[in-house]
N, C-alpha and C. Protein backbone atom coordinates (compact mmCIF):
# COMPACT_ATOMS: atom_id res chain seq x y z
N UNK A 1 0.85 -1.19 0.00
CA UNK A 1 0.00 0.00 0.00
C UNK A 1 0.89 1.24 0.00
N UNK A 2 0.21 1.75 -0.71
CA UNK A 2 1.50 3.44 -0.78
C UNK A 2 1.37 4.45 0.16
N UNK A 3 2.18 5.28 0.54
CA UNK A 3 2.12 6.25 1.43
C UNK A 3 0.34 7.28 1.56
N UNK A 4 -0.01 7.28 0.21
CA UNK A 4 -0.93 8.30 0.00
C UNK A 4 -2.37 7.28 0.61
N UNK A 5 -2.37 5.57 0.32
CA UNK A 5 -3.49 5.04 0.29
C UNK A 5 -3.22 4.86 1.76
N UNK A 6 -2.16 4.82 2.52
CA UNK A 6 -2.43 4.44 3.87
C UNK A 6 -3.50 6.08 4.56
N UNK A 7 -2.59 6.85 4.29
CA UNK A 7 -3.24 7.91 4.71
C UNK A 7 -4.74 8.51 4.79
N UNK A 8 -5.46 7.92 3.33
CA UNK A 8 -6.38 7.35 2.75
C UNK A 8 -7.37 7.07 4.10
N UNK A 9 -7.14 6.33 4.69
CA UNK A 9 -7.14 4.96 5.41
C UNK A 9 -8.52 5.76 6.72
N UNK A 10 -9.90 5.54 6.10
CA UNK A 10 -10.78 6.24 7.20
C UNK A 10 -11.00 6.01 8.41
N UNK A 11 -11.32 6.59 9.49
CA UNK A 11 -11.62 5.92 10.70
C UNK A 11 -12.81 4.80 10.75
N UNK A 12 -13.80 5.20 9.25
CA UNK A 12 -14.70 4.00 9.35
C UNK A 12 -14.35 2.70 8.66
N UNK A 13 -13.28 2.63 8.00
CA UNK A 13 -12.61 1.38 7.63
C UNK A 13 -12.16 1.00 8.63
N UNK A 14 -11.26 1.82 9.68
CA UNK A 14 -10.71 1.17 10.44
C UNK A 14 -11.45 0.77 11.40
N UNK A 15 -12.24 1.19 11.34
CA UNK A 15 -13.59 0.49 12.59
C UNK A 15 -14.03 -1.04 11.95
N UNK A 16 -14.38 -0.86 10.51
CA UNK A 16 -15.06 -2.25 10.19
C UNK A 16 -14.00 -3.02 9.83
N UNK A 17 -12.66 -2.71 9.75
CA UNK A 17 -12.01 -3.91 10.25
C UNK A 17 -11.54 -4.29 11.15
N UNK A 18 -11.81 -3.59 12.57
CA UNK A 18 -11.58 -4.33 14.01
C UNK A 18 -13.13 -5.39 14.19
N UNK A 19 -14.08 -4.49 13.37
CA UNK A 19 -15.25 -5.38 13.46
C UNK A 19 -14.85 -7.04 13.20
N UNK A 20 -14.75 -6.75 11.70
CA UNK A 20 -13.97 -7.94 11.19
C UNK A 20 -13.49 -8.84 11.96
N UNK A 21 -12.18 -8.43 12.25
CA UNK A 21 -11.54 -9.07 13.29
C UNK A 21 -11.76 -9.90 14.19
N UNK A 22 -12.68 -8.65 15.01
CA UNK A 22 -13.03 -9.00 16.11
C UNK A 22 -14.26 -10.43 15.96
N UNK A 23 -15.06 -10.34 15.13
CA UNK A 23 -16.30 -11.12 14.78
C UNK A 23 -15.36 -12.48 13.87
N UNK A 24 -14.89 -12.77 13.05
CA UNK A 24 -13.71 -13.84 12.93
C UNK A 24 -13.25 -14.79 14.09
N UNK A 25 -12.29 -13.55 15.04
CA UNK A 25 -11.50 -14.54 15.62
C UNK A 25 -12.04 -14.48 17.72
N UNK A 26 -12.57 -13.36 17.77
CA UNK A 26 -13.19 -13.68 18.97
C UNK A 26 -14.43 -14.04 19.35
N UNK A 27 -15.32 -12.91 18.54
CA UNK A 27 -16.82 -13.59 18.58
C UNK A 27 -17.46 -15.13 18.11
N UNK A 28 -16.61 -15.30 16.88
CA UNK A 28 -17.41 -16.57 16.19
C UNK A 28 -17.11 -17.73 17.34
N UNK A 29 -15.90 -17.71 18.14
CA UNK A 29 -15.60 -18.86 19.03
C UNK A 29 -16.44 -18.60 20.45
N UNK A 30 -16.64 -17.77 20.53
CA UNK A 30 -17.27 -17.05 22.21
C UNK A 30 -18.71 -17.40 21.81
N UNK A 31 -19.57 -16.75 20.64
CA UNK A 31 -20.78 -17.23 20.27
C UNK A 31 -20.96 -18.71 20.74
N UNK A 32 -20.31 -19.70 19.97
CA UNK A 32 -20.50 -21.42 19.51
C UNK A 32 -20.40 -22.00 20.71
N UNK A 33 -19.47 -21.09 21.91
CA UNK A 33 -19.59 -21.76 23.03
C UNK A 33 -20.33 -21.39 24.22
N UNK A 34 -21.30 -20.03 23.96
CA UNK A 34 -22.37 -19.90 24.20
C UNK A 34 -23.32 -20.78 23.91
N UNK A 35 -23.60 -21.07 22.45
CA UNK A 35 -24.79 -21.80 21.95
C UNK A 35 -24.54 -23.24 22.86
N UNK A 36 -23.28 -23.94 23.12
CA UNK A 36 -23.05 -25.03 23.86
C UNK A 36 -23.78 -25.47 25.31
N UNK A 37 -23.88 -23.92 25.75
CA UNK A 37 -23.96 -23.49 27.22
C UNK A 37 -25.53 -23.63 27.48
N UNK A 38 -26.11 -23.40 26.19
CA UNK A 38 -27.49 -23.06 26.44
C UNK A 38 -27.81 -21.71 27.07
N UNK A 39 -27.63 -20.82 26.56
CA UNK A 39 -27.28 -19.16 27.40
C UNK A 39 -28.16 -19.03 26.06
N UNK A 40 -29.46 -18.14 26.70
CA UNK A 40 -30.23 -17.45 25.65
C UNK A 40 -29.74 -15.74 25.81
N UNK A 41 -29.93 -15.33 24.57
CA UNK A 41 -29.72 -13.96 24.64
C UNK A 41 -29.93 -13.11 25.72
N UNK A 42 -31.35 -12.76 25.95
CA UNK A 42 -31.54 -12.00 27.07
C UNK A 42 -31.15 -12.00 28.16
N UNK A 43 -30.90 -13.95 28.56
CA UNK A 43 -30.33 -14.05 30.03
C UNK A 43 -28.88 -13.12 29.70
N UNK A 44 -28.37 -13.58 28.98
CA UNK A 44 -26.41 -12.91 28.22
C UNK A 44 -26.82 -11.14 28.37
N UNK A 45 -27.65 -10.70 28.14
CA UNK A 45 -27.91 -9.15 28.20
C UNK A 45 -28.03 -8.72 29.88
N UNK A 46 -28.66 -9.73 30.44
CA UNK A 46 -28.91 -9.58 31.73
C UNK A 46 -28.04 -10.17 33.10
N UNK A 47 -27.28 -10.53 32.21
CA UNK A 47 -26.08 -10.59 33.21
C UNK A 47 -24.67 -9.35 32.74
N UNK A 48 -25.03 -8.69 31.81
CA UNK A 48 -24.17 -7.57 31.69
C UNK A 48 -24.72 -6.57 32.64
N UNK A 49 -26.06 -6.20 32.59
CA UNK A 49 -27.02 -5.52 33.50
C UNK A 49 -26.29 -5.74 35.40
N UNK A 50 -25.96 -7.07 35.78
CA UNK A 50 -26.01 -7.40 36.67
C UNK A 50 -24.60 -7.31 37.32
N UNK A 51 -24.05 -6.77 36.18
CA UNK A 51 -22.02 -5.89 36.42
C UNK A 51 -21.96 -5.00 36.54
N UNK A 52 -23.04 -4.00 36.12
CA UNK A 52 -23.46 -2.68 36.19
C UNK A 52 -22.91 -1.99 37.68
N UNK A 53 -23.62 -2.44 38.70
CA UNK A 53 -23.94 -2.20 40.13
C UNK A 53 -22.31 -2.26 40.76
N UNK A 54 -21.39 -3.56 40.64
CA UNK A 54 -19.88 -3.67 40.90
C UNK A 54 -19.25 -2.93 39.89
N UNK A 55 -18.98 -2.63 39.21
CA UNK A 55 -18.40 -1.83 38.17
C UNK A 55 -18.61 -0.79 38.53
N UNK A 56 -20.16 0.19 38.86
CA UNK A 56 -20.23 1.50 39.24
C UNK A 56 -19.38 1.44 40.83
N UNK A 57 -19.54 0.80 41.60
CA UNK A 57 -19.08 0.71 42.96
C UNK A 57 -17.36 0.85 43.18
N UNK A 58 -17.11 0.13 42.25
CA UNK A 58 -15.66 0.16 41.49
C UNK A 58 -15.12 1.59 41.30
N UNK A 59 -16.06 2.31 40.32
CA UNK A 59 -15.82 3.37 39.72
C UNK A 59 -15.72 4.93 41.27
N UNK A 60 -16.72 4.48 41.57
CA UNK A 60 -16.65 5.39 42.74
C UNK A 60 -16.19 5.17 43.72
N UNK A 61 -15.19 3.98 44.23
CA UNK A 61 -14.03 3.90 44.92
C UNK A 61 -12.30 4.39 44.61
N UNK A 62 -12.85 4.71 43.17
CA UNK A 62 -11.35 4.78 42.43
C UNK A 62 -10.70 3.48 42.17
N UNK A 63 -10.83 2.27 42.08
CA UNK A 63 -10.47 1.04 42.13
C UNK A 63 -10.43 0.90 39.82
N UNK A 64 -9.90 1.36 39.46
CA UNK A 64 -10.04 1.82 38.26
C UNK A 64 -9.75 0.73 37.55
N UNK A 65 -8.61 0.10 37.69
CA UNK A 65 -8.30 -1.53 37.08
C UNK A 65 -9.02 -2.42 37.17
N UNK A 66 -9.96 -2.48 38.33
CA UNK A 66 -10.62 -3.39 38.40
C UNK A 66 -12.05 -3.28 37.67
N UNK A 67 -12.43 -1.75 37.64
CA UNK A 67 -14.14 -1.54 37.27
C UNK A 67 -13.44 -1.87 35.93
N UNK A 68 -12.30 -1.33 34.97
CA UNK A 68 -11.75 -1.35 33.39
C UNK A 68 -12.04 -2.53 33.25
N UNK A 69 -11.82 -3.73 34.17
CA UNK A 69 -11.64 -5.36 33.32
C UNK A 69 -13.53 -5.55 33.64
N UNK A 70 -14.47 -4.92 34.76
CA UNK A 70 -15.95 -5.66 34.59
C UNK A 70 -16.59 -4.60 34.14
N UNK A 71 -16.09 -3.74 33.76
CA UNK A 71 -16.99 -2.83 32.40
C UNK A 71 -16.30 -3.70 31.28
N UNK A 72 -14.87 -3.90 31.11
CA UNK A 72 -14.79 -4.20 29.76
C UNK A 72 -15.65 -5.69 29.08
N UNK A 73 -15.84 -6.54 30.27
CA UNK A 73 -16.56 -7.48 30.86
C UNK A 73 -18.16 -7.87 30.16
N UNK A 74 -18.95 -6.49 30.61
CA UNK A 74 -19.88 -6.10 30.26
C UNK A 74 -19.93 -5.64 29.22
N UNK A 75 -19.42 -5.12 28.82
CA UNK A 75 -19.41 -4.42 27.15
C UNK A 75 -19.37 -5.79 26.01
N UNK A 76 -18.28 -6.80 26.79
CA UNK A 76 -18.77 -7.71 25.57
C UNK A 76 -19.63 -8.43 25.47
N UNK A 77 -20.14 -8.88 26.93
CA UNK A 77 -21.37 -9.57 26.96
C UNK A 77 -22.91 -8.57 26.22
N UNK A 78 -22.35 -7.65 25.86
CA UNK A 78 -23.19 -6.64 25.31
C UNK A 78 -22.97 -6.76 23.63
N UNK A 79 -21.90 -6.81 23.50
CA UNK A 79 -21.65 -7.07 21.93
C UNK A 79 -22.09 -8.47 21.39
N UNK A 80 -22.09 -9.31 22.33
CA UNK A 80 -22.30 -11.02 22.10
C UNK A 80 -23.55 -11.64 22.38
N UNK A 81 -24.65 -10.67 23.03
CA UNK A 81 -25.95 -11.45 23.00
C UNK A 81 -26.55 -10.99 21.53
N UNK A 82 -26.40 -10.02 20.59
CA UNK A 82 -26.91 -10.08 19.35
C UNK A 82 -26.27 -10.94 18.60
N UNK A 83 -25.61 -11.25 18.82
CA UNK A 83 -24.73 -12.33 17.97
C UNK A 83 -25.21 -13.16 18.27
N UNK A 84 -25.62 -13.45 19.28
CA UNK A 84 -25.76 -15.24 19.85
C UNK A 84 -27.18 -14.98 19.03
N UNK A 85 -27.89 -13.96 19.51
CA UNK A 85 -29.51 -14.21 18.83
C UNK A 85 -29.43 -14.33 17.39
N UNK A 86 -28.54 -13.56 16.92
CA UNK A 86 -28.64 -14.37 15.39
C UNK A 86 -28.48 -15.54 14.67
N UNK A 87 -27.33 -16.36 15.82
CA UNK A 87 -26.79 -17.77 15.64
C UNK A 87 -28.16 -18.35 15.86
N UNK A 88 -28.62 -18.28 16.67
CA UNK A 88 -29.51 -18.78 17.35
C UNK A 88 -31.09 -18.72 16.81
N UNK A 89 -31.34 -18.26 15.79
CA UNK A 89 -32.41 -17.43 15.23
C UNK A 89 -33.51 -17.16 16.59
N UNK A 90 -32.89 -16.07 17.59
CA UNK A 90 -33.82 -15.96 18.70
C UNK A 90 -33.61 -14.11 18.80
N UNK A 91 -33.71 -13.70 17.48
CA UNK A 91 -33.53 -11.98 17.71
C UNK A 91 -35.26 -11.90 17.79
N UNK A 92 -35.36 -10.86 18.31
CA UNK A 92 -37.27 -10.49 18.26
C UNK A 92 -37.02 -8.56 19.20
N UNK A 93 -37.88 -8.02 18.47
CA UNK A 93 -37.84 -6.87 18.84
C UNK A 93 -37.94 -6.69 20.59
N UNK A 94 -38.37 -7.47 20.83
CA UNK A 94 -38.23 -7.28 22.57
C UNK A 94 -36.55 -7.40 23.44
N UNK A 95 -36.46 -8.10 22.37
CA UNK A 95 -34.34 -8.08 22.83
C UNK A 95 -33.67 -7.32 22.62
N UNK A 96 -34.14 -6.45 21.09
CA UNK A 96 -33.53 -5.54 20.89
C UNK A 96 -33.68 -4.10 21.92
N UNK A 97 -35.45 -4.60 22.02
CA UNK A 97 -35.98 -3.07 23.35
C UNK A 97 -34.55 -3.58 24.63
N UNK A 98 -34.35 -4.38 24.93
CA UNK A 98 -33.50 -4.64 26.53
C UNK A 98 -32.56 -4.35 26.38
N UNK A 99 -32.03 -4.74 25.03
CA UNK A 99 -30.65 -4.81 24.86
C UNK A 99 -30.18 -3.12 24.74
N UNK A 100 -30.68 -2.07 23.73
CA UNK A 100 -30.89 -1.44 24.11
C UNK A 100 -30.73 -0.09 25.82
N UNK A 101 -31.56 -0.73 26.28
CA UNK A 101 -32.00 -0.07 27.89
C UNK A 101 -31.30 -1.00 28.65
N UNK A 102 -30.76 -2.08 28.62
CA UNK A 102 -29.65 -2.60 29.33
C UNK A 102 -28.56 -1.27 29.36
N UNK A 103 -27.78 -1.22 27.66
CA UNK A 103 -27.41 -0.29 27.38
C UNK A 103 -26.72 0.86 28.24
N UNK A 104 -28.01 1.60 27.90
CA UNK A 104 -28.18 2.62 28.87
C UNK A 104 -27.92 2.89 30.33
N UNK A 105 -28.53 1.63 30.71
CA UNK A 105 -28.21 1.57 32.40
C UNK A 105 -26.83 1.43 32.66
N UNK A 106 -26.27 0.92 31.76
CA UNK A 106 -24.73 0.29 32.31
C UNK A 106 -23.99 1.54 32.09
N UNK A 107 -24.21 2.37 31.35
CA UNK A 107 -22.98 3.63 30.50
C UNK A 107 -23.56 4.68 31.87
N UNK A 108 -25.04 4.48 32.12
CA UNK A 108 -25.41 5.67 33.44
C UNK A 108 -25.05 5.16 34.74
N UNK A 109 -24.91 4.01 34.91
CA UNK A 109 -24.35 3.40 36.18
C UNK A 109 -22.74 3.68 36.07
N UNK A 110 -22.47 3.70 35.54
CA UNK A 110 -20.67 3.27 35.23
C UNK A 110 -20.03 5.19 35.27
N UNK A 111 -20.48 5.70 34.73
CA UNK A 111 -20.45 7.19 34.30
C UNK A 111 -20.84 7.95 35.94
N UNK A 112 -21.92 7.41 36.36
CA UNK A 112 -22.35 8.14 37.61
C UNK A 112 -21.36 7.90 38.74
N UNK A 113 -21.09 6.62 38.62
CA UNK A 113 -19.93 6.13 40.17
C UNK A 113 -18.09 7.23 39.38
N UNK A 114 -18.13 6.91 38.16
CA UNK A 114 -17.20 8.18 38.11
C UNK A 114 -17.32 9.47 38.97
N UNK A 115 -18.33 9.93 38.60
CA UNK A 115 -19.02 11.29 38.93
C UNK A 115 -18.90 10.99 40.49
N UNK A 116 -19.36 10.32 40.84
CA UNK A 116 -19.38 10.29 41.99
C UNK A 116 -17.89 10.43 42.99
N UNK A 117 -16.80 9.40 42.61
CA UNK A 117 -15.47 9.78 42.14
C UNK A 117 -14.73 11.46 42.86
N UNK A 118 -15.29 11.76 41.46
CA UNK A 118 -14.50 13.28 41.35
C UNK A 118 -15.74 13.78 42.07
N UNK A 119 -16.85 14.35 42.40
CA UNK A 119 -17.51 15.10 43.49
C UNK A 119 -17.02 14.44 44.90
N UNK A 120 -16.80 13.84 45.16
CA UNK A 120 -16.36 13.59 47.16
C UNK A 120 -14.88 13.90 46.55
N UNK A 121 -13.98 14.13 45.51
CA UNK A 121 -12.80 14.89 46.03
C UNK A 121 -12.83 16.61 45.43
N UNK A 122 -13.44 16.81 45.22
CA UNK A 122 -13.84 18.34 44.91
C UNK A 122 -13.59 18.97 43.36
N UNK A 123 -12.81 17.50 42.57
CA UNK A 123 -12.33 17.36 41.00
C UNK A 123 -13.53 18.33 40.11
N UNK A 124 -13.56 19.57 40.00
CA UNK A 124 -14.47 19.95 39.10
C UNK A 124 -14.26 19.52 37.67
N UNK A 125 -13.23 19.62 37.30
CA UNK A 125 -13.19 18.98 35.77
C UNK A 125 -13.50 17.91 35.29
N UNK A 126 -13.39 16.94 36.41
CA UNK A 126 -13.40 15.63 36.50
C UNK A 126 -15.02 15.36 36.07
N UNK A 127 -15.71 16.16 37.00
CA UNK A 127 -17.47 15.96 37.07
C UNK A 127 -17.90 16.57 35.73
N UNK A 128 -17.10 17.63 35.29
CA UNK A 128 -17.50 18.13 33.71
C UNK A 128 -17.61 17.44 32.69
N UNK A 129 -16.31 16.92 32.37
CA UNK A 129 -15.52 15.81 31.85
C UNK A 129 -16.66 14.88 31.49
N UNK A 130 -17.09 14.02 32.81
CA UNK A 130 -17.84 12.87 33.19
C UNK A 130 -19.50 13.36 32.65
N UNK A 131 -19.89 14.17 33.04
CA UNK A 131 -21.25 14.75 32.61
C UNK A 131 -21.57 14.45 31.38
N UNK A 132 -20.13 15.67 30.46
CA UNK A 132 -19.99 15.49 28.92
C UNK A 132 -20.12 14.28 28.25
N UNK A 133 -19.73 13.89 29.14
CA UNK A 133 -19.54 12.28 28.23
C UNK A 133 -20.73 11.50 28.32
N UNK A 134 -21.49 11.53 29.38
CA UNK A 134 -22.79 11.03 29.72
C UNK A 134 -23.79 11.23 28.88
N UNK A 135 -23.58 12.67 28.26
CA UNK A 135 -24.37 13.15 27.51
C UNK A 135 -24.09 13.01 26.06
N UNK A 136 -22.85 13.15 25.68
CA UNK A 136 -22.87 12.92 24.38
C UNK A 136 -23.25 11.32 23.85
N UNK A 137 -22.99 10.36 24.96
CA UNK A 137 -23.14 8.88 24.98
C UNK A 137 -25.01 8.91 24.73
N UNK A 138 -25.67 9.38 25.20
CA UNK A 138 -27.11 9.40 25.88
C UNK A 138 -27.77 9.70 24.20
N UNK A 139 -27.11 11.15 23.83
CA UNK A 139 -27.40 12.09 22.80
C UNK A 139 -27.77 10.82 21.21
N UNK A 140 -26.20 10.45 21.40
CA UNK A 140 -25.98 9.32 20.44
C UNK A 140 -27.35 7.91 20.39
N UNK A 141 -27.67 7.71 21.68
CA UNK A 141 -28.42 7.23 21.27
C UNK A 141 -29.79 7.44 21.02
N UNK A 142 -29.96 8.26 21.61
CA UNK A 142 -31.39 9.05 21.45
C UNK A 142 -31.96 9.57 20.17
N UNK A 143 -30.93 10.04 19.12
CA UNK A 143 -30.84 10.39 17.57
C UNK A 143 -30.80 9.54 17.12
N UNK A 144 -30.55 7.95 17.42
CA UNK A 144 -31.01 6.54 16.47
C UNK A 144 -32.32 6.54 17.08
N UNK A 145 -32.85 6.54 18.27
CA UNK A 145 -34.15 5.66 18.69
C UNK A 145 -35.55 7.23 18.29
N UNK A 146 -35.39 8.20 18.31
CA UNK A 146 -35.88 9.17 17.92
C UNK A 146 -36.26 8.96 16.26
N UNK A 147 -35.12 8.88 15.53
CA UNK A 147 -35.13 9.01 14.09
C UNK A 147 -36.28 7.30 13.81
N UNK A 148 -35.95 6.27 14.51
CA UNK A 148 -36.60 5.43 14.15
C UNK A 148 -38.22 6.11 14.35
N UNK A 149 -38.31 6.72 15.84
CA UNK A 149 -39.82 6.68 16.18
C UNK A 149 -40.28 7.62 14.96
N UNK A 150 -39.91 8.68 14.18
CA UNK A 150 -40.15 9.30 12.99
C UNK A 150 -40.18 8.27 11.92
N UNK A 151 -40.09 7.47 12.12
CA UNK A 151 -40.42 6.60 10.43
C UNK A 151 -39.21 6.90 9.83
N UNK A 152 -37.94 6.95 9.98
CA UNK A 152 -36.80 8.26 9.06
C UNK A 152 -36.06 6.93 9.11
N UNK A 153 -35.23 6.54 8.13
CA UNK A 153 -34.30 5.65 8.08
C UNK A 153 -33.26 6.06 9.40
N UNK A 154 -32.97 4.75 10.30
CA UNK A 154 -32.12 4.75 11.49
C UNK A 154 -30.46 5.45 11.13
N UNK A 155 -30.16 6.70 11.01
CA UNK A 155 -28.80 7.42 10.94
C UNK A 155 -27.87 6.28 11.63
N UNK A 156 -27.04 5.79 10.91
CA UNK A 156 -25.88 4.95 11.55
C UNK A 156 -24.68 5.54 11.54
N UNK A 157 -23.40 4.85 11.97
CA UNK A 157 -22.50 5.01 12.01
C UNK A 157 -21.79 6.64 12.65
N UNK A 158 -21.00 7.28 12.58
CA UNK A 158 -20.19 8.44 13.13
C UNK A 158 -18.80 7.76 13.80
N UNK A 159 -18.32 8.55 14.53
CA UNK A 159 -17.42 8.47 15.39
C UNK A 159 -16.99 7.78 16.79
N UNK A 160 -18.60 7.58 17.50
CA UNK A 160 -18.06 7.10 18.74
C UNK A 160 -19.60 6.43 18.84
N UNK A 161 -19.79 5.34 18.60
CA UNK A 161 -20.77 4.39 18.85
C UNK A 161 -20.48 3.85 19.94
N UNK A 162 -21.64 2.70 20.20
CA UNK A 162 -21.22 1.69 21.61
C UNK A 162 -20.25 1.10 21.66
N UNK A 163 -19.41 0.55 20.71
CA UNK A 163 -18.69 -0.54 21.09
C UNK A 163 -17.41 0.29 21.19
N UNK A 164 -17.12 1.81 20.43
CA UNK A 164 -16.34 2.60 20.63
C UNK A 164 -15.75 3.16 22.10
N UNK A 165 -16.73 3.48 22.86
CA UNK A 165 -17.09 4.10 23.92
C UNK A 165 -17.04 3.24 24.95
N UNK A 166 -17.28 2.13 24.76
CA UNK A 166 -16.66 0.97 26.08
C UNK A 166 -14.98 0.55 25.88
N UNK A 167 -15.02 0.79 24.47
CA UNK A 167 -13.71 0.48 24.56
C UNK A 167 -12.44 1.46 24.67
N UNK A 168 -12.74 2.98 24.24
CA UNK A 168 -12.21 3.95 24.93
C UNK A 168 -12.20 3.73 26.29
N UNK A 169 -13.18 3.97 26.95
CA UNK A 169 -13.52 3.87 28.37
C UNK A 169 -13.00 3.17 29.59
N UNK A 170 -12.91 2.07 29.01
CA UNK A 170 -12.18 0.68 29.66
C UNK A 170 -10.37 1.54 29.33
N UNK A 171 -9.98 1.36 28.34
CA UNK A 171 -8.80 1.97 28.13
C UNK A 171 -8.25 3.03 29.32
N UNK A 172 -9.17 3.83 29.48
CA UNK A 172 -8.93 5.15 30.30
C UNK A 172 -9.06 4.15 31.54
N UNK A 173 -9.89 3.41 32.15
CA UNK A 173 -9.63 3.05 33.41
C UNK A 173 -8.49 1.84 33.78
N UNK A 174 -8.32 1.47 32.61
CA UNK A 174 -6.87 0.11 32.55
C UNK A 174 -5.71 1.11 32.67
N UNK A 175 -5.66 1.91 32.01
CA UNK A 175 -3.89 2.91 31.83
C UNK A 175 -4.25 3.88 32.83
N UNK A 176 -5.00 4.62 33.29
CA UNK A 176 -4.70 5.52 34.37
C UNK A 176 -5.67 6.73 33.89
N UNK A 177 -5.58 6.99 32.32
CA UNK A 177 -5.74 8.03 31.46
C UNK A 177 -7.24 8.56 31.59
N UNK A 178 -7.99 8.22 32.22
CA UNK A 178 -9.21 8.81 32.36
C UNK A 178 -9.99 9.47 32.29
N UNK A 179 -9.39 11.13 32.07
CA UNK A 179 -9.71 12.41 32.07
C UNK A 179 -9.63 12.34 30.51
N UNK A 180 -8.16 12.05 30.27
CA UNK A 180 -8.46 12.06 28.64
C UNK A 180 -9.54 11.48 27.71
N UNK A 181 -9.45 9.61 28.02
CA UNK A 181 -10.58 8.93 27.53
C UNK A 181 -11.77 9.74 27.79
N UNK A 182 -12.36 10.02 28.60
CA UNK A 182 -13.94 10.81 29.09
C UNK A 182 -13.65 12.06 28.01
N UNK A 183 -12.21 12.68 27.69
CA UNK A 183 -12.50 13.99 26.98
C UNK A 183 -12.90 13.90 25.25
N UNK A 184 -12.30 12.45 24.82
CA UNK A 184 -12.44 11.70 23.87
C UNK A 184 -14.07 11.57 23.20
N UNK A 185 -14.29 10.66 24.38
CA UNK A 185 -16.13 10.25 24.52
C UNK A 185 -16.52 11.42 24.48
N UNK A 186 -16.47 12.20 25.15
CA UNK A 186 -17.49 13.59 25.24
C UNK A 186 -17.33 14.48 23.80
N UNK A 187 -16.26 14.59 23.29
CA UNK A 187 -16.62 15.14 21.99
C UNK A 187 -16.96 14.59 21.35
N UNK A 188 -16.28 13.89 20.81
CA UNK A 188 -16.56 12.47 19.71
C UNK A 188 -18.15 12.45 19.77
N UNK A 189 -18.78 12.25 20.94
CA UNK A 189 -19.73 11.29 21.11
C UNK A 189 -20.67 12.96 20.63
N UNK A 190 -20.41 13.81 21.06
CA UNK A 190 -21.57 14.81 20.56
C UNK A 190 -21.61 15.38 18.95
N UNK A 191 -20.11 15.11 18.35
CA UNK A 191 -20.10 15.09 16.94
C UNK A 191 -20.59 13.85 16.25
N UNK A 192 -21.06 12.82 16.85
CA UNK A 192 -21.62 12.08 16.59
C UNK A 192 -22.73 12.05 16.16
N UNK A 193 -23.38 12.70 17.36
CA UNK A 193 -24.82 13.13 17.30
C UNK A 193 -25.62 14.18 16.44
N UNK A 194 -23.95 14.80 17.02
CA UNK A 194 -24.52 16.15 15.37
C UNK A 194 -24.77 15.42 13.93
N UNK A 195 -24.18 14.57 13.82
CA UNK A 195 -23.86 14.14 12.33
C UNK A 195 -25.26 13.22 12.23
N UNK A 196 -25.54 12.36 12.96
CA UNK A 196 -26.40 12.03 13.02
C UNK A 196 -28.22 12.80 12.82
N UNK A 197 -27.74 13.79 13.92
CA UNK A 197 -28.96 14.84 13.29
C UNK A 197 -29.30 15.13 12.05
N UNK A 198 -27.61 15.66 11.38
CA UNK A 198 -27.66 16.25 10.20
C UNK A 198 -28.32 15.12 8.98
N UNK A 199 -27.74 13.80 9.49
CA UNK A 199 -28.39 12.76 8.34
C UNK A 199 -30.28 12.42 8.48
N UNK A 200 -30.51 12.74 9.49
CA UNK A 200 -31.94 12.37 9.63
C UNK A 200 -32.46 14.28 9.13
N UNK A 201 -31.55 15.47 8.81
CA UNK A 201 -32.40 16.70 8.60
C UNK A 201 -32.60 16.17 6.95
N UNK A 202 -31.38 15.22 6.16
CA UNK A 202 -31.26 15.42 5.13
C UNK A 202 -31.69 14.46 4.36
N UNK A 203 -32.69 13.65 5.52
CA UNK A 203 -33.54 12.47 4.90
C UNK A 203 -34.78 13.03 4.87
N UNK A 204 -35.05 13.90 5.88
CA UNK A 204 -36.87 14.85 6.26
C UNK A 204 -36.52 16.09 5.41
N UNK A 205 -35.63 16.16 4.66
CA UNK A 205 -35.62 17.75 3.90
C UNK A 205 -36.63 17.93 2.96
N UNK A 206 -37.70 18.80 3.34
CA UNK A 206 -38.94 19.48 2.10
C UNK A 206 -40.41 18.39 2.74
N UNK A 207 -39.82 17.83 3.39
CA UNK A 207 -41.20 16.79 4.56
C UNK A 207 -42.10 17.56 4.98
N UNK A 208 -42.90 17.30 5.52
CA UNK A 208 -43.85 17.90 6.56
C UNK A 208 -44.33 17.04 7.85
């Protein structure tokens, strides 16, 4: 590859080939030995739900290595119950509603024991930081589940999706880097949203 095509080289390629990757050589084996286990989706969604609570507790002790490995924990058991439901032909819109609002709970549980964190040591940036990120995470998803409730084709892709954002995240609490990762998520995640907006203004343009 030449100097010019590496450069080339988009952040959304480089996303769908960690996808790749990742779905190849970790998921396809983690799936098959799910399906072995007899683990239906939802229970697999609901035991990410159920890391939530130690992970936030984690987070608001400062215990940072440890919440990084059961958020990172959770995040895949989050990436791997749609998978399993597809292996499985057991997807149905009610998994997707949990999976979803699982979601949610875990990024507001996990985000809040931060917050929590930096307010008992008086860290104002820290709680800014943490807010931002809450919100641009929240924003992001709210401009897919919004655009659906409009009938508007679901705006995909941007900069800092779910699987992005756990895995920043985790990063910042494995290396130390925290402030940064959260400063990451928090923009990213609201240029996300912008972009997202902008694709659902430019699907309703001349609508009523």
């Amino acid at each position: 590859m030449t100097l010019r095509g590496r450069i080339a080289i988009s952040p959304r390629s480089l996303r769908e080939g960690v996808r790749a990757w990742w779905g190849a050589r970790v998921e396809g084996p983690l799936v098959r030995l799910l399906v072995a286990l007899g683990l239906s989706p939802n229970a697999l969604t609901l035991l990410g739900l159920l890391l939530t609570a130690p992970s936030a507790y984690l987070c608001a002790t400062g215990r940072w290595t440890a919440a990084g490995l059961v958020y990172l924990l959770a995040g895949a058991m989050d990436l791997l119950d749609g998978a399993l439901a597809r292996r499985t032909g057991r997807a149905s819109r009610f998994g997707a509603f949990l999976d979803s609002l699982v979601d949610r709970a875990q990024e507001a549980g996990v985000l809040l024991g931060v917050v929590a964190f930096y307010a008992q040591r008086g860290h104002t940036m820290g709680v800014l930081m943490t807010v931002l990120a809450l919100t641009g995470s929240f924003l992001v998803s709210y401009a897919h589940a919004r655009a659906e409730g409009l009938g508007v084709p679901s705006p995909q892709g941007g900069m800092m999706t779910r699987p992005e954002r756990v895995l920043i995240l985790a990063a910042g609490f494995l290396t130390g880097w925290l402030l940064p990762a959260l400063g990451v998520v928090a923009g990213l995640g609201i240029l996300t949203a912008l972009h997202r907006a902008y694709e659902v203004w430019r699907a309703t343009r001349g609508q009523r």
